[in-house]
Protein backbone atom coordinates (compact mmCIF):
# COMPACT_ATOMS: atom_id res chain seq x y z
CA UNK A 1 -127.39 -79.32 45.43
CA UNK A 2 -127.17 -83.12 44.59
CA UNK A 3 -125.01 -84.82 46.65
CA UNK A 4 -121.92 -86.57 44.64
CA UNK A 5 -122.64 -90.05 45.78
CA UNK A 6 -126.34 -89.79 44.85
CA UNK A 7 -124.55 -88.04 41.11
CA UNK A 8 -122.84 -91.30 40.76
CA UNK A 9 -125.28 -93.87 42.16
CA UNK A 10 -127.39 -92.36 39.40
CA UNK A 11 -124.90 -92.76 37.05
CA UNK A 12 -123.67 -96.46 37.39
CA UNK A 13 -127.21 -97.40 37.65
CA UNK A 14 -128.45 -95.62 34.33
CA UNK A 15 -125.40 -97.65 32.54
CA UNK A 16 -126.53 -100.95 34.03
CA UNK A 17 -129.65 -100.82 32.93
CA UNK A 18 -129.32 -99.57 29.66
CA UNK A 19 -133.08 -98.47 28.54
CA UNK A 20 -134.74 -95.54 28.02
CA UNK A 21 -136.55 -94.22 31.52
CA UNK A 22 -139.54 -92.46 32.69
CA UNK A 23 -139.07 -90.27 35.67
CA UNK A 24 -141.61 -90.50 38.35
CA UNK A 25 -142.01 -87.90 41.68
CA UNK A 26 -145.10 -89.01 44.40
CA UNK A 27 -145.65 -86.48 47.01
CA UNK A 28 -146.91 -87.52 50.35
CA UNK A 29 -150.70 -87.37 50.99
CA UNK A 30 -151.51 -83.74 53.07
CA UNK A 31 -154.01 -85.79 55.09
CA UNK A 32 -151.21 -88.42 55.97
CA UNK A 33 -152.99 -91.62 54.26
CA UNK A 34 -152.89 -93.30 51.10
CA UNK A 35 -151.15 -93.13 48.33
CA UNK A 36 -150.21 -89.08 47.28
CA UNK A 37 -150.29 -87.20 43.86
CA UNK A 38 -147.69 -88.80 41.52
CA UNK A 39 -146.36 -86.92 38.72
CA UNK A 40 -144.64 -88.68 35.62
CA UNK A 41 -142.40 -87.06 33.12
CA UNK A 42 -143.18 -89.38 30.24
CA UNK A 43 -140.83 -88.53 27.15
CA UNK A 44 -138.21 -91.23 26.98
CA UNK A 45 -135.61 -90.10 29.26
CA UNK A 46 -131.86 -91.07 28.00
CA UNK A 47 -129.57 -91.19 30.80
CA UNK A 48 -128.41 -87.50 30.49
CA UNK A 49 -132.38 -86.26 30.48
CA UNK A 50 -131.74 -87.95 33.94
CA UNK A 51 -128.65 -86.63 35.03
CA UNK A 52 -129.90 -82.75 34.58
CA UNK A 53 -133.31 -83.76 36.48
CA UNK A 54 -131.58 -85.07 39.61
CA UNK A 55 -131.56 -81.35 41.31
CA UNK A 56 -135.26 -81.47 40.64
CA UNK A 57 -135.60 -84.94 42.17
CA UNK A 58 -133.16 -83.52 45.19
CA UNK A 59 -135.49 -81.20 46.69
CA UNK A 60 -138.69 -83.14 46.11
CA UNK A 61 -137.20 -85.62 48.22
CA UNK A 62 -136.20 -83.50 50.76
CA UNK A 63 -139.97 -82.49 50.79
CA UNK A 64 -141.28 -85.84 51.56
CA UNK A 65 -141.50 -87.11 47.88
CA UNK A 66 -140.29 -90.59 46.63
CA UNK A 67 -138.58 -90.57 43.52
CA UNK A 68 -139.26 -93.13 41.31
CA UNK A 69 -138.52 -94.64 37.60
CA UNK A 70 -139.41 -97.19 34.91
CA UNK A 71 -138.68 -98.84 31.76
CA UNK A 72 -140.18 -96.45 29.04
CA UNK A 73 -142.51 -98.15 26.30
CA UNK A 74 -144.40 -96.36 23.42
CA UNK A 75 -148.03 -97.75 23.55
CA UNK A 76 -148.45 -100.45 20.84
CA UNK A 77 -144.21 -100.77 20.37
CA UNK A 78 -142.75 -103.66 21.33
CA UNK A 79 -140.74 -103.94 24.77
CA UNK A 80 -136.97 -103.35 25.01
CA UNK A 81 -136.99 -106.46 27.51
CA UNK A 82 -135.71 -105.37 30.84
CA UNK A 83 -137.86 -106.50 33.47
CA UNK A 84 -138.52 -105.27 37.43
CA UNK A 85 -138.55 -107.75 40.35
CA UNK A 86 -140.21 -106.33 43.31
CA UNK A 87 -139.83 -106.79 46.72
CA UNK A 88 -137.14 -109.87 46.89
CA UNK A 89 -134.91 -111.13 49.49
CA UNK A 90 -131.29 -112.02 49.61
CA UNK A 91 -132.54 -115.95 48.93
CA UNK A 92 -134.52 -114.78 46.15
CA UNK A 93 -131.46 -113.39 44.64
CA UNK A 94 -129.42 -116.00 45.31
CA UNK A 95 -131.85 -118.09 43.26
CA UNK A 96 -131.63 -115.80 40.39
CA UNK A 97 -127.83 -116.17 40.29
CA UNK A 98 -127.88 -119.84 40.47
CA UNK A 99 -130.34 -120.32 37.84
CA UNK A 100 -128.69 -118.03 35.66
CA UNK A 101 -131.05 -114.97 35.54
CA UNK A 102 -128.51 -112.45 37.55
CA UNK A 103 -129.67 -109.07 37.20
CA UNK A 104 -128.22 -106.10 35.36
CA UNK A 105 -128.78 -104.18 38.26
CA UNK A 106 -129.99 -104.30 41.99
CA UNK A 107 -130.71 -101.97 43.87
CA UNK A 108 -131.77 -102.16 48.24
CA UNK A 109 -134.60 -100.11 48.78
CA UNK A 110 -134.65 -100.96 52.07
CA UNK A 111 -132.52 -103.22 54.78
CA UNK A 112 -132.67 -107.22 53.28
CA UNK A 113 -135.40 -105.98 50.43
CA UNK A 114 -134.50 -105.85 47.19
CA UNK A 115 -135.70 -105.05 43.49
CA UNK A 116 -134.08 -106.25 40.54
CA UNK A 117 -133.48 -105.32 36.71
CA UNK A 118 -133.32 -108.41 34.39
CA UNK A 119 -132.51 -107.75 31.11
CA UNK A 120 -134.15 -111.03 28.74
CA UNK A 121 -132.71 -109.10 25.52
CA UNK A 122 -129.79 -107.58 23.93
CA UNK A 123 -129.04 -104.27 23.95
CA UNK A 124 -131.09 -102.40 21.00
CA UNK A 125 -133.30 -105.51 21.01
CA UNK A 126 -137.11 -105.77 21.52
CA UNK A 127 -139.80 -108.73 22.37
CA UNK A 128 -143.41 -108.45 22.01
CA UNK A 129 -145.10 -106.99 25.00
CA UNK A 130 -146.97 -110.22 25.70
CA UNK A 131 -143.98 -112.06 25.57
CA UNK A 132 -142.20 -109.69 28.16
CA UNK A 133 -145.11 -109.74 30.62
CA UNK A 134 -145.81 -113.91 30.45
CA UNK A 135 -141.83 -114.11 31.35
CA UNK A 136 -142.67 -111.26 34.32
CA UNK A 137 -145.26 -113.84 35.44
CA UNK A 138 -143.26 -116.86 35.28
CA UNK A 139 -140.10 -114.78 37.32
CA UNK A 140 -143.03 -113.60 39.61
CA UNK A 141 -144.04 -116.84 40.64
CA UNK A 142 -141.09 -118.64 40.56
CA UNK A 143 -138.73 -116.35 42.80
CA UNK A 144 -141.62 -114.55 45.29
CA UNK A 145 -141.41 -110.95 44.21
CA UNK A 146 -144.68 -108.98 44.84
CA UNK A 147 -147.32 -110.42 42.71
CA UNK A 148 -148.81 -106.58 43.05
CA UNK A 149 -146.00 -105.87 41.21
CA UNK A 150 -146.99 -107.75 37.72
CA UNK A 151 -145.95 -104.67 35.11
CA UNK A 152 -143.68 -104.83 32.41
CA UNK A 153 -142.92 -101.07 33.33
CA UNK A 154 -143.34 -101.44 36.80
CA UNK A 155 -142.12 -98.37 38.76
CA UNK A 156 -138.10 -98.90 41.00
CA UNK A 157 -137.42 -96.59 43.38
CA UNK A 158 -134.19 -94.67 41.71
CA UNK A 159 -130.95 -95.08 43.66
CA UNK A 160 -129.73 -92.40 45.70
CA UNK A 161 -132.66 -90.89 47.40
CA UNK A 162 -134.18 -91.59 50.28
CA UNK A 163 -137.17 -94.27 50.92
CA UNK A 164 -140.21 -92.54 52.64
CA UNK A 165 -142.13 -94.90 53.11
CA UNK A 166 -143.78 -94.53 56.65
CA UNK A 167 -142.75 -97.78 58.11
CA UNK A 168 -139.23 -97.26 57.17
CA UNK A 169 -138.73 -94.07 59.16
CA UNK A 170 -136.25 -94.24 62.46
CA UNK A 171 -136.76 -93.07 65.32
CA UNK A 172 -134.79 -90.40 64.66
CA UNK A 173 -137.22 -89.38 61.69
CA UNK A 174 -134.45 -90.26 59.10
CA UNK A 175 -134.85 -92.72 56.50
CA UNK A 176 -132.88 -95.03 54.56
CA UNK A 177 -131.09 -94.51 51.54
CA UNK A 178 -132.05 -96.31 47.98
CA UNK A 179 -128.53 -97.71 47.24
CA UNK A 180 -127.23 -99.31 44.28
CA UNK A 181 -125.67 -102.95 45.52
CA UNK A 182 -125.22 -104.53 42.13
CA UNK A 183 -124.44 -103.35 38.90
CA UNK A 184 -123.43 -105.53 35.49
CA UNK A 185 -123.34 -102.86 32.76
CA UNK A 186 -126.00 -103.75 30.17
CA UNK A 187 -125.86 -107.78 31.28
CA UNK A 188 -128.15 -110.01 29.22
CA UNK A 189 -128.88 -112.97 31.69
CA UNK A 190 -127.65 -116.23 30.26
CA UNK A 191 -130.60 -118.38 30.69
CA UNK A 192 -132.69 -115.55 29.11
CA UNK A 193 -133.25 -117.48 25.62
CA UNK A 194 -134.86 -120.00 27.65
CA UNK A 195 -136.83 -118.16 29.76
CA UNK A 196 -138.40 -116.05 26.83
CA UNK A 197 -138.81 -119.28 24.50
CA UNK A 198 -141.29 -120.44 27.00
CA UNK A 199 -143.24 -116.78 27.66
CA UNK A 200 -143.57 -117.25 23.67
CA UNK A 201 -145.22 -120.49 24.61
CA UNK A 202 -147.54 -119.18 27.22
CA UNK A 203 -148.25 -116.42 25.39
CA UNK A 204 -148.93 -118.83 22.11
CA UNK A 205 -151.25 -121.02 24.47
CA UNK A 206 -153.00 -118.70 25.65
CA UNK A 207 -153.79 -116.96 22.03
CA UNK A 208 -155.28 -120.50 21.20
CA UNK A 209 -157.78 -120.97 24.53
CA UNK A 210 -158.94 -117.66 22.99
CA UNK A 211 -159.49 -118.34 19.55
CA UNK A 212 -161.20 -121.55 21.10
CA UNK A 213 -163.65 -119.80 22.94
CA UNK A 214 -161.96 -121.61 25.91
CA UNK A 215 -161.71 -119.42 29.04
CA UNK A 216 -158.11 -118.41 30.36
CA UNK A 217 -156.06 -119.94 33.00
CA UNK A 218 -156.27 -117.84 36.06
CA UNK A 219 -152.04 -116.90 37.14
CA UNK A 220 -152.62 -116.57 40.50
CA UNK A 221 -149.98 -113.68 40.35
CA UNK A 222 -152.50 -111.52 39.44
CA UNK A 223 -155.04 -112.32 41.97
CA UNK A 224 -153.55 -110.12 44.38
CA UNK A 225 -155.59 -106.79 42.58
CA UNK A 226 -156.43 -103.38 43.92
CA UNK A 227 -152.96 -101.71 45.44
CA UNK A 228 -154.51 -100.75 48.62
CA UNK A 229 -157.69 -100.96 48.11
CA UNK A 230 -159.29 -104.05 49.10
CA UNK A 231 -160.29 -106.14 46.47
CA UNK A 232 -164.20 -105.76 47.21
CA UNK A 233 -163.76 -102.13 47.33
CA UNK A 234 -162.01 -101.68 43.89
CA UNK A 235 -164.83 -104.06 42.46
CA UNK A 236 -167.87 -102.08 44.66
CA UNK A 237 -166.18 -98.63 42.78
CA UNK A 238 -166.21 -100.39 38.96
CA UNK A 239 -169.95 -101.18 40.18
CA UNK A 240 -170.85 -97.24 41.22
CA UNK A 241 -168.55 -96.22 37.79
CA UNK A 242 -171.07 -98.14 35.63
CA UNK A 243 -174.52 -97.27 37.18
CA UNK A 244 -173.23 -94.00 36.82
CA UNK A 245 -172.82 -94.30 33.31
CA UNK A 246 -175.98 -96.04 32.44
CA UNK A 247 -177.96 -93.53 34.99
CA UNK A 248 -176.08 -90.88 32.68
CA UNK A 249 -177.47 -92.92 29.19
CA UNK A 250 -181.09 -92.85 30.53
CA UNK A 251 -181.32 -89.31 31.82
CA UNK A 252 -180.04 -88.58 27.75
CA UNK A 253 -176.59 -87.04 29.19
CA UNK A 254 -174.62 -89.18 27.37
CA UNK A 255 -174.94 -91.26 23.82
CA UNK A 256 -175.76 -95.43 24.40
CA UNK A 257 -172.31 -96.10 22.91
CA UNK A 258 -170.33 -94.99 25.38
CA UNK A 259 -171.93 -97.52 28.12
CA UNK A 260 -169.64 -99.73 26.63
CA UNK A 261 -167.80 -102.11 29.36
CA UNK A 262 -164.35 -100.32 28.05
CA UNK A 263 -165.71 -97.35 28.78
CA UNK A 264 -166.68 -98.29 32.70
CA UNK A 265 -163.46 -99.87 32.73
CA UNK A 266 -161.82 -96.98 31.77
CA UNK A 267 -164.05 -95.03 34.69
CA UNK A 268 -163.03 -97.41 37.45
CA UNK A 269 -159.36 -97.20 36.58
CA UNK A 270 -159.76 -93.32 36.82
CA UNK A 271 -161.08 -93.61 40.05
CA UNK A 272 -158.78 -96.00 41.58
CA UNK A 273 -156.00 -94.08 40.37
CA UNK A 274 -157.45 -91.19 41.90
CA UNK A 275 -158.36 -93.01 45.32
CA UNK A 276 -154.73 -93.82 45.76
CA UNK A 277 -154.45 -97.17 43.75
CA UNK A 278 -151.33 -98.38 41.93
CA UNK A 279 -151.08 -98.30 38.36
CA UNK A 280 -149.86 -101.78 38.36
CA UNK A 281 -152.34 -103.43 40.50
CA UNK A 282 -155.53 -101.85 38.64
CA UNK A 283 -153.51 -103.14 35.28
CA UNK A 284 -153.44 -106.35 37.20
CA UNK A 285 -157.04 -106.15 38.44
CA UNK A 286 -158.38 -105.35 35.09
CA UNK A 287 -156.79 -108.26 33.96
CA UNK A 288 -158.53 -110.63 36.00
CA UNK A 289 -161.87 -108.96 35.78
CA UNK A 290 -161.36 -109.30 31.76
CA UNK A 291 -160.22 -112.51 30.67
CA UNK A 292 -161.41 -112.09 27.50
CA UNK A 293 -159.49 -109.28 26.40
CA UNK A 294 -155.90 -109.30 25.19
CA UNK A 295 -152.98 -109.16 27.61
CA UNK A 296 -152.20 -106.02 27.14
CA UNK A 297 -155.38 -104.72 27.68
CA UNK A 298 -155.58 -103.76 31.55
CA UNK A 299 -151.98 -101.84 31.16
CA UNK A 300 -153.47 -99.64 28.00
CA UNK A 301 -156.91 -98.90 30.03
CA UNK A 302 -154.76 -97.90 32.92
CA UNK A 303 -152.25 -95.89 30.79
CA UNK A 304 -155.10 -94.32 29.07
CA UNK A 305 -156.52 -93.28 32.56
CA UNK A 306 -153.32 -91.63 33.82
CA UNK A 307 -152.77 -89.82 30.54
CA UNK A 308 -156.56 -88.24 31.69
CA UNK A 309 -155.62 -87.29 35.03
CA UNK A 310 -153.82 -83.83 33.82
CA UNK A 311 -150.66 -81.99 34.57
CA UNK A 312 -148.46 -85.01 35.03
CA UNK A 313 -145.55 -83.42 32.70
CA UNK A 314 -145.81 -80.00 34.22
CA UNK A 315 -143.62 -81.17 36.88
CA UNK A 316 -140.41 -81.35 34.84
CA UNK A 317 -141.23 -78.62 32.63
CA UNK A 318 -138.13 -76.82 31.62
CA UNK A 319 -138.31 -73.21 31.35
């Protein structure tokens, strides 16, 4: 049974944000460390898709699982332009407001911390992917949100259920609610034009440095890589992922094409997603440790790794 304020939490928040959703559940590690097995129900989710899976979300919660969701995005479509701030504070809000980039939406995921959905485009409207993430970066940097947090379908905890994180549990073993504390139905913000005119820019600048052979400017928003994993560690595992490869090319186990460094890549992100890492922050790392590849191209290698690691959908499976 879903309770009727979580029913309508749901509800108001679904019409604020006005996208399409994917539906996340991440159960709790057995051993009691690190991240746990997340499951992702990745058909575009209208807000009714959500509405009949909230029973479903009910009891995982109740079983120690955070529920969680995100902006849906076809791979290679272009982005519908509603963007996730992690991890602000009231200030950083405040700032939003007064520089006119109020969100659609925020919701308190825990006491004084905040994430917030900023909607850059009209309703039914689109912007190149590149052009969505350089305006993530710019928000990023500008108004302190987690710089972990550097995906243009980064994951919000949905409103209504509880937030297990370990830290946040009372004493009592309860845990506080993900509420909804502001909600302007499908609100473009009004400095938005501005704010994606110069992503275009960055994004335009940065196409040049690469058709120059120049190398790219480092955003220190994305040094912050490895989402739990210390940074050595992630880059130690890509190491292990590639002599593993090329000890598989010499023994004759595998053909010399596929020692490719898109091919490690692709190994490293399957093993830091399966050693607890966040999708975002191996995106994020990848991007760093690849300069020379497109913008887009840590989120795809990570997206490509998840879509490896089976069963996600089996979760939601209706019968």
């Amino acid at each position: 049974m879903v309770h009727p304020a979580t029913v309508h939490a749901v509800r108001r928040f679904g019409e604020a944000v006005g996208v399409e959703l994917d539906l996340g559940i991440v159960r709790p590690n057995p051993e009691g460390e690190g991240r746990g097995s997340a499951f992702w129900r990745r058909r575009p989710l209208k807000l009714d898709d959500i509405m009949s899976s909230l029973g479903r979300c009910a009891a995982e919660n109740a079983r120690g699982a955070a529920i969680f969701c995100r902006v849906h995005v076809e791979r290679h479509a272009e982005h519908p332009g509603v963007l996730l701030l992690d991890d602000l504070n009231a200030g950083g809000l405040q700032r939003l407001h007064h520089d006119g980039l109020s969100p659609s939406a925020v919701v308190e995921t825990s006491p004084n911390n905040f994430q917030s959905w900023i909607r850059l485009a009209a309703p039914g409207s689109t912007m190149p992917e590149t052009v969505a993430r350089a305006a993530l970066l710019r928000l990023i940097l500008e108004y302190g949100a987690d710089p972990k947090a550097a995906s243009t379908v980064q994951p919000g905890r949905l409103v209504g259920f509880t937030n297990r994180k370990p830290k946040h549990v009372r004493p009592d073993g309860s845990c506080p609610f993900v509420r909804l504390a502001i909600t302007r139905p499908m609100f473009v913000a009004p400095a938005a034009a501005d704010l994606v005119a110069a992503a275009a820019c960055d994004v335009e600048e940065a196409q040049a440095r690469r058709a120059r052979g120049a190398p790219e400017k480092k955003r220190p928003v994305s040094c912050p890589r490895g989402g739990g994993l210390e940074d050595d560690r992630l880059d130690a595992l890509h190491a292990a992922q590639k002599r593993r490869i090329m000890a598989e090319v010499a023994a004759g186990r595998r053909p010399a094409m596929s020692a490719s460094g898109s091919e490690v890549d692709f190994a490293a992100a399957v093993a830091a997603l399966q050693s607890g890492a966040e999708e975002a922050a191996v995106a994020a790392w990848l991007t760093v440790a690849r300069p020379e590849k497109a913008d887009t191209y840590g989120w795809r290698t990570v997206q490509a790794a998840a879509d490896y690691l089976a069963g996600r959908d089996a979760v939601f499976h209706r019968r």
